[in-house]
Protein backbone atom coordinates (compact mmCIF):
# COMPACT_ATOMS: atom_id res chain seq x y z
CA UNK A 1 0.00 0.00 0.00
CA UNK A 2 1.87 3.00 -1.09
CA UNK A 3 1.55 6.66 -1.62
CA UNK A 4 -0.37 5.85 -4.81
CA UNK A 5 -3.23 4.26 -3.13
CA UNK A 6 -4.22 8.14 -1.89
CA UNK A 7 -4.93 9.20 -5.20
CA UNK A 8 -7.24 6.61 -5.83
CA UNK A 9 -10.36 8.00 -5.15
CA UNK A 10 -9.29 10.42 -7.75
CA UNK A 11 -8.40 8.08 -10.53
CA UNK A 12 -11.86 6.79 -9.80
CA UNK A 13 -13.41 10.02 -10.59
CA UNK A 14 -11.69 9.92 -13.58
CA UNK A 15 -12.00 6.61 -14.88
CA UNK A 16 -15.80 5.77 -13.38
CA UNK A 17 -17.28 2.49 -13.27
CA UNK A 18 -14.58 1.47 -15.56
CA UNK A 19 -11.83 2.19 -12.36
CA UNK A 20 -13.63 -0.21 -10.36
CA UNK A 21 -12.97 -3.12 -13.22
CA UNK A 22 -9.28 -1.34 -13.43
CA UNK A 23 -8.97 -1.71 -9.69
CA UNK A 24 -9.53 -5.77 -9.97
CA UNK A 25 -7.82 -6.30 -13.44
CA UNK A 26 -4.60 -4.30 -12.27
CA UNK A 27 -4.05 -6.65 -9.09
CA UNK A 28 -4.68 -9.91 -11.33
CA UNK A 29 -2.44 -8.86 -13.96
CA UNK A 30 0.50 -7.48 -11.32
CA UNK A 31 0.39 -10.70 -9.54
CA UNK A 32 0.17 -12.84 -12.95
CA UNK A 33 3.81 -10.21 -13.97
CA UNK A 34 5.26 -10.79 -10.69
CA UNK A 35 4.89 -14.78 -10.80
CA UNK A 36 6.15 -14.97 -14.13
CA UNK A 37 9.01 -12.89 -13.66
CA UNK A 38 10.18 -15.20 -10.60
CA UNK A 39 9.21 -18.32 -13.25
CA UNK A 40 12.26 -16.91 -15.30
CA UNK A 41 15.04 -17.20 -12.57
CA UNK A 42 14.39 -21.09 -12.55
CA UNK A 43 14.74 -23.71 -15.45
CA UNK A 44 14.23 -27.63 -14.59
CA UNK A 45 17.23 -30.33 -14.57
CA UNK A 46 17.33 -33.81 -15.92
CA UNK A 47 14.96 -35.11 -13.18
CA UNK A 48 12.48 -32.17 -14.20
CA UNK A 49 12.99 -30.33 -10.77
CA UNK A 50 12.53 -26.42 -10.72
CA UNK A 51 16.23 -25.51 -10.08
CA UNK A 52 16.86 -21.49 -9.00
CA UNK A 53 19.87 -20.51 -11.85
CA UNK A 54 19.48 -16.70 -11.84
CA UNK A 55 19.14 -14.41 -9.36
CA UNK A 56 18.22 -11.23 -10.26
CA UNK A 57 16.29 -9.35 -13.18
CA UNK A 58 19.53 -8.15 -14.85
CA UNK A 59 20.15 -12.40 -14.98
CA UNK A 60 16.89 -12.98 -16.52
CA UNK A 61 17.71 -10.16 -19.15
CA UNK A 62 20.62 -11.89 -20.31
CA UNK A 63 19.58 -14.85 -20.30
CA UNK A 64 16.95 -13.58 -23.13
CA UNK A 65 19.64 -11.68 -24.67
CA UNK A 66 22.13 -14.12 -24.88
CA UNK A 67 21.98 -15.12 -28.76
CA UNK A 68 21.92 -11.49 -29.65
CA UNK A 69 24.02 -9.28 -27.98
CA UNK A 70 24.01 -11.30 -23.98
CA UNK A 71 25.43 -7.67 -22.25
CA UNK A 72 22.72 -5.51 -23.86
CA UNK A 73 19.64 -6.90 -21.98
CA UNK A 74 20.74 -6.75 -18.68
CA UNK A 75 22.61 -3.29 -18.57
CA UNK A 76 19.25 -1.93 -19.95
CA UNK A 77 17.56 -3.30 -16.71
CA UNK A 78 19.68 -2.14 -14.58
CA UNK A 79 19.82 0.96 -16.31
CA UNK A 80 16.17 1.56 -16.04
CA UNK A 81 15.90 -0.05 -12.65
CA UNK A 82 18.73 1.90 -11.39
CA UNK A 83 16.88 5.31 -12.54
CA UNK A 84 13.36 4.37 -11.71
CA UNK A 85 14.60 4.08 -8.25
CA UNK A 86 16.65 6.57 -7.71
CA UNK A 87 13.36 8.49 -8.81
CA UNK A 88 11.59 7.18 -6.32
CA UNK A 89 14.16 7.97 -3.98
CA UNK A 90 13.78 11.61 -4.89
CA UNK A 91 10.28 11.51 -4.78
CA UNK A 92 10.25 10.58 -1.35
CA UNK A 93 12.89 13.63 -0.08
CA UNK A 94 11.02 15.77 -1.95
CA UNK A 95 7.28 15.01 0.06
CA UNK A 96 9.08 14.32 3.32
CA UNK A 97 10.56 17.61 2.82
CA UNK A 98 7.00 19.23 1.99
CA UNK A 99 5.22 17.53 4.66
CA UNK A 100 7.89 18.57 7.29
CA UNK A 101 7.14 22.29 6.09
CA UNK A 102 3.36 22.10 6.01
CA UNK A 103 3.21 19.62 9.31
CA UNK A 104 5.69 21.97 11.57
CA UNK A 105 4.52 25.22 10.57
CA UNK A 106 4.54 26.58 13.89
CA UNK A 107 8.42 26.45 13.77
CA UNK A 108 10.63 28.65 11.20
CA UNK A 109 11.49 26.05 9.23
CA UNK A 110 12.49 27.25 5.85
CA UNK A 111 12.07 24.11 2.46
CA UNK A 112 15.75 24.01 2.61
CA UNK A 113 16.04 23.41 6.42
CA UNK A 114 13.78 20.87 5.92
CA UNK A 115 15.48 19.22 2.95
CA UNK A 116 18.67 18.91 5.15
CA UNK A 117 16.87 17.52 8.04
CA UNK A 118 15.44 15.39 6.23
CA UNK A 119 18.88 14.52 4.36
CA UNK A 120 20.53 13.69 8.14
CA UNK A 121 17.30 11.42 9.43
CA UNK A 122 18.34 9.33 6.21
CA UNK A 123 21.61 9.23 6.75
CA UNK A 124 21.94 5.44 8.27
CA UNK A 125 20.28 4.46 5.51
CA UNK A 126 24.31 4.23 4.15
CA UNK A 127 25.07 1.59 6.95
CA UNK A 128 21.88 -0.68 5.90
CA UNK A 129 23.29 -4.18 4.66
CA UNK A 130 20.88 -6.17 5.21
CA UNK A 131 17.31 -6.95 3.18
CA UNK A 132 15.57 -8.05 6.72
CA UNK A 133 16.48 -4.71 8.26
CA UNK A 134 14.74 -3.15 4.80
CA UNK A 135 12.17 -5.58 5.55
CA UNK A 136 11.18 -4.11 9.08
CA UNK A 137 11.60 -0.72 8.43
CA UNK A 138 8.65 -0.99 5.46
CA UNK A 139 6.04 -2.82 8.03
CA UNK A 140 6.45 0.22 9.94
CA UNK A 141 6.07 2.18 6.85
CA UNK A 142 2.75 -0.31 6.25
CA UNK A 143 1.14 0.78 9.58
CA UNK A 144 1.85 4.25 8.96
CA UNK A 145 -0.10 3.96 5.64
CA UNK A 146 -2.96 1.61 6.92
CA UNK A 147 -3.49 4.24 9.84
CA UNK A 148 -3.78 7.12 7.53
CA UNK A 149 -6.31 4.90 5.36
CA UNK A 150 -8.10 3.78 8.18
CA UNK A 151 -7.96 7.33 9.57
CA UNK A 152 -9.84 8.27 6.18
CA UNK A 153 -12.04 5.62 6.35
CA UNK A 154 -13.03 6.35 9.33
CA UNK A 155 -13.67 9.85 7.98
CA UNK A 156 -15.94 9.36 5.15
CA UNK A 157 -17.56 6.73 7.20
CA UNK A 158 -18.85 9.28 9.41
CA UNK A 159 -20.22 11.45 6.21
CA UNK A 160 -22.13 8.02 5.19
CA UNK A 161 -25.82 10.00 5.05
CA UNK A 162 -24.49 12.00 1.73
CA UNK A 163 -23.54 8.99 -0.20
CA UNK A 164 -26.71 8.79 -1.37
CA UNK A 165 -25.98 12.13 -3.93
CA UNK A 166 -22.92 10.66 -5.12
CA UNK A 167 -23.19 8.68 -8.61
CA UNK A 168 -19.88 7.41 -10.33
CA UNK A 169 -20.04 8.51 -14.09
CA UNK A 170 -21.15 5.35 -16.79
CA UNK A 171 -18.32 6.71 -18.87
CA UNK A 172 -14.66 8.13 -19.29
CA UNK A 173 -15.15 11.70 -19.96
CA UNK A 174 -11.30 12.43 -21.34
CA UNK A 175 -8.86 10.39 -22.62
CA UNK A 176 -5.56 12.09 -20.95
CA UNK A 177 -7.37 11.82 -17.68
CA UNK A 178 -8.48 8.13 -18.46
CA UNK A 179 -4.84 7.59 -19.06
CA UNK A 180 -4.01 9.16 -15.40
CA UNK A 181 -6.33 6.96 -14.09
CA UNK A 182 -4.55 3.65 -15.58
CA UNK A 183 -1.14 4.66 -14.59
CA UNK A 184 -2.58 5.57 -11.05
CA UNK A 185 -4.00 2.75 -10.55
CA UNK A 186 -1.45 0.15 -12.07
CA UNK A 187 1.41 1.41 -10.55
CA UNK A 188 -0.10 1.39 -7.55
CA UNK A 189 0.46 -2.51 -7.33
CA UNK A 190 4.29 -2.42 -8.92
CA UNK A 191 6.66 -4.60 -7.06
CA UNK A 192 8.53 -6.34 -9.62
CA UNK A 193 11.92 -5.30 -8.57
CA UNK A 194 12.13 -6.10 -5.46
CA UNK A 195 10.63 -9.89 -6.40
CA UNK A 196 13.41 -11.08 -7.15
CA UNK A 197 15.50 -10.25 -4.18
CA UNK A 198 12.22 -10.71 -1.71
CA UNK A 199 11.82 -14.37 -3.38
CA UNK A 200 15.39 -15.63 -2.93
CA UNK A 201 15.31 -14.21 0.98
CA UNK A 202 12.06 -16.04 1.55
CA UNK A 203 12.50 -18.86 4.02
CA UNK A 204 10.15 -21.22 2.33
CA UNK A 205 9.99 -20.42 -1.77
CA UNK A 206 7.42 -22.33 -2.38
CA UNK A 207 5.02 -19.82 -0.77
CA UNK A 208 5.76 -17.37 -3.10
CA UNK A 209 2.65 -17.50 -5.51
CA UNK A 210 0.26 -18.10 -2.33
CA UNK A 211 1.93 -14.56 -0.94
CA UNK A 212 1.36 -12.59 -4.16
CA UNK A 213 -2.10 -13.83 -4.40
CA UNK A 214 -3.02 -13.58 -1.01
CA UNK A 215 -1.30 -10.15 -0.98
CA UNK A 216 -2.72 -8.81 -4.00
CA UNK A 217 -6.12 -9.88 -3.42
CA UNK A 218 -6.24 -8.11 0.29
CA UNK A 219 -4.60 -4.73 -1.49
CA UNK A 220 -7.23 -5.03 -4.02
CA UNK A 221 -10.30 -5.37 -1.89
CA UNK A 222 -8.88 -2.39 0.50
CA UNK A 223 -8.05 -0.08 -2.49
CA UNK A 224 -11.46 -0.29 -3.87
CA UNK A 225 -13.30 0.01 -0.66
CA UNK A 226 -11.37 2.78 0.21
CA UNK A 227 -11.71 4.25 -3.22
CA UNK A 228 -15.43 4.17 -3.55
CA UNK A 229 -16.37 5.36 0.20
CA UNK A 230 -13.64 8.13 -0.34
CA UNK A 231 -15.46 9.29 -3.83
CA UNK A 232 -19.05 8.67 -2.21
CA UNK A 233 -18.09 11.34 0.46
CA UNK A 234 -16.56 13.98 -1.55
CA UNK A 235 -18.13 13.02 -5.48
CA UNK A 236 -16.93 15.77 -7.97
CA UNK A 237 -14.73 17.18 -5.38
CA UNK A 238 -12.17 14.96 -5.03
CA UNK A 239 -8.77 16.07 -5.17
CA UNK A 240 -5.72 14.42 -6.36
CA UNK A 241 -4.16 13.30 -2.46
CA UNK A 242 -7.33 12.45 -1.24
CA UNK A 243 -5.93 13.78 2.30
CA UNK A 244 -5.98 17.54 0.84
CA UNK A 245 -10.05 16.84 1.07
CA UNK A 246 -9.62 16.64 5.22
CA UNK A 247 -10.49 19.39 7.56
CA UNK A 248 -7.93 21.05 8.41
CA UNK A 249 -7.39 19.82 11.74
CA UNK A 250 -7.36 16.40 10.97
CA UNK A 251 -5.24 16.59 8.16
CA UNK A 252 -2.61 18.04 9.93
CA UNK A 253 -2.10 14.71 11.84
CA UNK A 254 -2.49 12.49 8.35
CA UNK A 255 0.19 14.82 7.45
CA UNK A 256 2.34 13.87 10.26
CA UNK A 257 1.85 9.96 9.67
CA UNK A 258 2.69 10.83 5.94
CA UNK A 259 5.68 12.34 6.96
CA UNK A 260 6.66 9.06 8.82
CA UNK A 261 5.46 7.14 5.71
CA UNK A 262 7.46 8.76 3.24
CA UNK A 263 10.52 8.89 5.28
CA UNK A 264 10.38 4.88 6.33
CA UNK A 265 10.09 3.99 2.36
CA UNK A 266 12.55 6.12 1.53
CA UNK A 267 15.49 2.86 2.46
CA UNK A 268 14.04 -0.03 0.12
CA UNK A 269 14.11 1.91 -2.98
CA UNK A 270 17.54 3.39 -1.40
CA UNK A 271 18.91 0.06 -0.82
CA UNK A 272 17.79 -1.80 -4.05
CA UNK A 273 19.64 1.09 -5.92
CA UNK A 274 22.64 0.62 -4.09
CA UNK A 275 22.98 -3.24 -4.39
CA UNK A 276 22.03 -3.04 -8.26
CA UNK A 277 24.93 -0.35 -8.45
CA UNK A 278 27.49 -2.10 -6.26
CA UNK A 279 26.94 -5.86 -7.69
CA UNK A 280 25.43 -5.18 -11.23
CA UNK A 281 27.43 -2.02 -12.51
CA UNK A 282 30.57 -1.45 -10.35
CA UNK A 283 30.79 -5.28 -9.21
CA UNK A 284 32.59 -4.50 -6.38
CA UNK A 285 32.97 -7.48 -4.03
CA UNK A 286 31.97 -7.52 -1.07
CA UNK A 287 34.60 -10.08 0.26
CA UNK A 288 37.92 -8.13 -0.58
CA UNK A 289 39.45 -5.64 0.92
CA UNK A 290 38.39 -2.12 1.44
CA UNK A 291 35.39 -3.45 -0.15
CA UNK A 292 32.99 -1.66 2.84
CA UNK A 293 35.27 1.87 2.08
CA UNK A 294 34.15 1.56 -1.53
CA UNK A 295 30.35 0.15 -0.57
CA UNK A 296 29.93 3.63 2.12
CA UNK A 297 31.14 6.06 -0.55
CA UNK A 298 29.15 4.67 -3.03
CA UNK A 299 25.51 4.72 -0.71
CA UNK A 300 26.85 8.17 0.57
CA UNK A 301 27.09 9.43 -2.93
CA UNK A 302 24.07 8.50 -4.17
CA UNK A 303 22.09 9.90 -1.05
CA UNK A 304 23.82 13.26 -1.70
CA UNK A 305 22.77 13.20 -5.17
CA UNK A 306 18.95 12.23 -4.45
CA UNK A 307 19.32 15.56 -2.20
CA UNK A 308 20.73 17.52 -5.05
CA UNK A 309 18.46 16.56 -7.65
CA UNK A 310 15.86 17.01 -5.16
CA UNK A 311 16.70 20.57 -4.63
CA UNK A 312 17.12 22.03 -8.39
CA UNK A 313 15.52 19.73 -10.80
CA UNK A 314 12.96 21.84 -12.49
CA UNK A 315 9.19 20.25 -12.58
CA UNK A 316 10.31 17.47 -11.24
CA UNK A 317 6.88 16.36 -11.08
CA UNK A 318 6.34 15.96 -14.90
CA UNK A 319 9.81 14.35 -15.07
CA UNK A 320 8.97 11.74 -12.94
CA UNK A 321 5.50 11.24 -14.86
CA UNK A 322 8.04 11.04 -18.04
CA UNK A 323 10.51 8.10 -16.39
CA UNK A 324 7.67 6.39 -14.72
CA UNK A 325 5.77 5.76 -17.85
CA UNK A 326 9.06 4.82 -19.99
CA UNK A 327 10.22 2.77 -17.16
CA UNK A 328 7.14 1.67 -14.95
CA UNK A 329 5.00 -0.29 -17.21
CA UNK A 330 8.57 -1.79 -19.08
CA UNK A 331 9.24 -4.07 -16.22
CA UNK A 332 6.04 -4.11 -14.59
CA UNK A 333 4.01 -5.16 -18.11
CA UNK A 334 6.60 -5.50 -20.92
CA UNK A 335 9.57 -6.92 -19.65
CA UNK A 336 8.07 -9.91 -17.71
CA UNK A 337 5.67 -10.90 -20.52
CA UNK A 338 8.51 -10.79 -23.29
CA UNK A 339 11.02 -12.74 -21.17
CA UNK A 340 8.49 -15.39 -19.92
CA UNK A 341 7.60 -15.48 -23.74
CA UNK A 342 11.20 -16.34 -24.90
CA UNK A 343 12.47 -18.29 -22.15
CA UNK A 344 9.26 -20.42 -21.25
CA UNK A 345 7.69 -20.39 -24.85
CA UNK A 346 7.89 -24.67 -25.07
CA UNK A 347 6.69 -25.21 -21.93
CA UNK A 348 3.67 -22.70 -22.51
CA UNK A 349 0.19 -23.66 -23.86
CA UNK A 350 -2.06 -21.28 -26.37
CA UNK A 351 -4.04 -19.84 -23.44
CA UNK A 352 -1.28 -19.00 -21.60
CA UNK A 353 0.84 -17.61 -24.82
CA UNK A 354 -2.34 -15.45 -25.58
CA UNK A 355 -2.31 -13.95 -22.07
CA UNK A 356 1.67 -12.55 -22.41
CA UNK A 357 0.69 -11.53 -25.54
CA UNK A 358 -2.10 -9.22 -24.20
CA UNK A 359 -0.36 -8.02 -21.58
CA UNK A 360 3.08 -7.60 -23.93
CA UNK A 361 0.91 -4.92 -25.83
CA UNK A 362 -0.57 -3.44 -23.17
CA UNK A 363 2.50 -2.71 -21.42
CA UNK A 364 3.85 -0.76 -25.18
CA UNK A 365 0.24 1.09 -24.87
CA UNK A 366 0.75 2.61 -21.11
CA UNK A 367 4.59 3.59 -22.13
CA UNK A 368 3.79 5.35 -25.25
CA UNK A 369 0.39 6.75 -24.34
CA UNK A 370 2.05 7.42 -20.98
CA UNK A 371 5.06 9.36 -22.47
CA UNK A 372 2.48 11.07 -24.88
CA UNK A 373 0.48 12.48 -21.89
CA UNK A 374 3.69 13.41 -19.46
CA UNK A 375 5.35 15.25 -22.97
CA UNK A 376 1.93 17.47 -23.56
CA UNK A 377 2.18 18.20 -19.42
CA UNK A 378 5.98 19.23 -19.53
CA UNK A 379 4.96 21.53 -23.33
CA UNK A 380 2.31 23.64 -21.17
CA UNK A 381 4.15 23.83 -18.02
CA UNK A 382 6.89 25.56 -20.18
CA UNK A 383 4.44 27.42 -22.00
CA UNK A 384 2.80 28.71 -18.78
CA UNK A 385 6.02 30.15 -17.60
């Protein structure tokens, strides 16, 4: 459940009773992604036994690759993994920053005090080395974002009597905010590069398609109720952040919890950057010497820069809209489907052929309509100023 899931109630205005089928077919299709992609990191032996042989997404890449041109495929996925999350990463100073400002207005806190606050509060993120301690960090992350939902449930609960004026629209208005609505909504279920590492750490790996279903199913049941009771309370005035619709009292505690939110998933995006850089671009080793010199100045380097580009890239906003859809839907939709394609195709039947297929070319439709949309945003932004 991530920061996504507060804009849902907006994507549903957008999108109608079409969002709700959206809301359902997103989690199936995610989970379907995610369980394929893991299916590429194992091939069977001679006995027909599922035997683990890769390890990460960069292995499945060249694994695809390897007839072509076998260093191509996997330096694009890192490539696009690397910036995707260091994206993120920016994303999250940025809000943390924000919310600091807006939450602690009552001291003189100027955006850049807060940036550098917020810069030292994630500065043992550099001495994280371990997935579990990643791992712990996002359930408290979790119940800060269940408690703001909840706290919003609660909310709109209490405004139940006006429900009955609210109608969702039959149809999608607008195409461009149709296409916000998809992206909202899709990416609000993206995991698929952390699967890999989460898989392999997994004490038992043959849970791993009961967890995505059970997981997916539970998101997917909370995101529409919350969705539909948040648009039932507030109809045609539903904002973006769902939160910005709160009195102002109240929302001055959500703000506080997403404060605590945004700083606590700030390290797994953090820390999958890092170990993709370290192990997949630099290859440093961890075993030789002056190896945890090197791994410090790396993770202390690319904190700084998340600060830096967090300070003076212009509309960063749009940018991120721009890499998200280039790199979001590739290895969410495109990337899994085309590698389970080539690597499984024998062992697939028609049905299940048919099904990458689909989701193959609807993971080319989000990037370029995607692109198309974030392009037009950045044009009128520029013409604006």
């Amino acid at each position: 459940q991530g920061v996504f899931v507060l804009g849902l109630p907006y994507a549903l205005l957008q999108s109608g009773y079409v969002g709700l089928l959206l809301l359902v077919l997103a989690a199936l299709i995610c989970s379907y992604t995610g369980k394929i992609l893991v299916s590429c990191l194992y091939e069977e032996d001679e006995t027909g036994r599922s035997v683990r042989v890769r390890h990460t997404y960069e292995d499945v890449a060249k694994a695809c690759c390897r007839h072509i041109c076998p260093y191509i495929g996997g330096k694009v996925v890192n490539a696009a993994q690397v910036v995707e999350l260091v994206m993120t990463c920016i994303l999250y100073l940025v809000v943390s920053s924000n919310l600091m400002c807006h939450s602690l207005f009552f001291l003189p806190l100027t955006p850049a005090t807060c940036s550098a606050i917020t810069f030292l509060i994630l500065v043992p993120c550099m001495l994280i080395h371990d997935l579990r301690v990643v791992s712990r960090l996002s359930l408290f992350c979790s119940l800060a974002q269940f408690l703001i939902t909840f706290i919003v449930i609660g909310y709109c609960l209490r405004q139940s009597p006006q429900w009955a004026s609210r109608r969702l629209s039959a149809v999608t208005v607008d195409f461009d905010g149709f296409q916000v609505a998809v992206g909202v909504i899709i990416f609000s279920y993206t995991s698929q590069i952390y699967l890999p590492t989460l898989e392999e750490s997994m004490t038992d790996r043959l849970d791993f398609d009961s967890m995505m279903n059970w997981t997916h199913a539970l998101a997917c049941v909370l995101k529409t109720a919350f969705s539909v009771m948040a648009f039932l309370t507030w109809g045609e005035e539903t904002k973006e952040v769902i939160t910005d619709n709160l009195p102002t009292a109240l929302r001055t505690g959500v703000n506080l919890c997403l404060l605590a939110k945004a700083l606590l998933s700030y390290p797994l995006p953090f820390y999958a950057a890092a170990e993709i850089l370290q192990t997949g671009v630099l290859k440093l080793d961890s075993s030789a010497d002056g190896a945890e010199r090197w791994t410090l100045l790396l993770r202390g380097s690319l904190l700084l820069l998340t600060l830096i580009m967090a300070l003076y890239v212009p509309h960063f906003s749009l940018l991120m809209g721009l890499t998200g859809s280039v790199t979001g839907a590739a290895m969410t939709l495109l990337l899994p489907a085309l590698f389970h394609l080539q690597l499984k195709w024998t062992q697939l039947d028609m049905s299940r052929r048919a099904v990458d297929i689909l989701i193959l070319l609807l993971g080319c439709f989000c990037s370029v309509s995607g692109v198309i949309c974030s392009i037009k945003g950045m044009v009128t932004a520029f013409e604006d100023k």
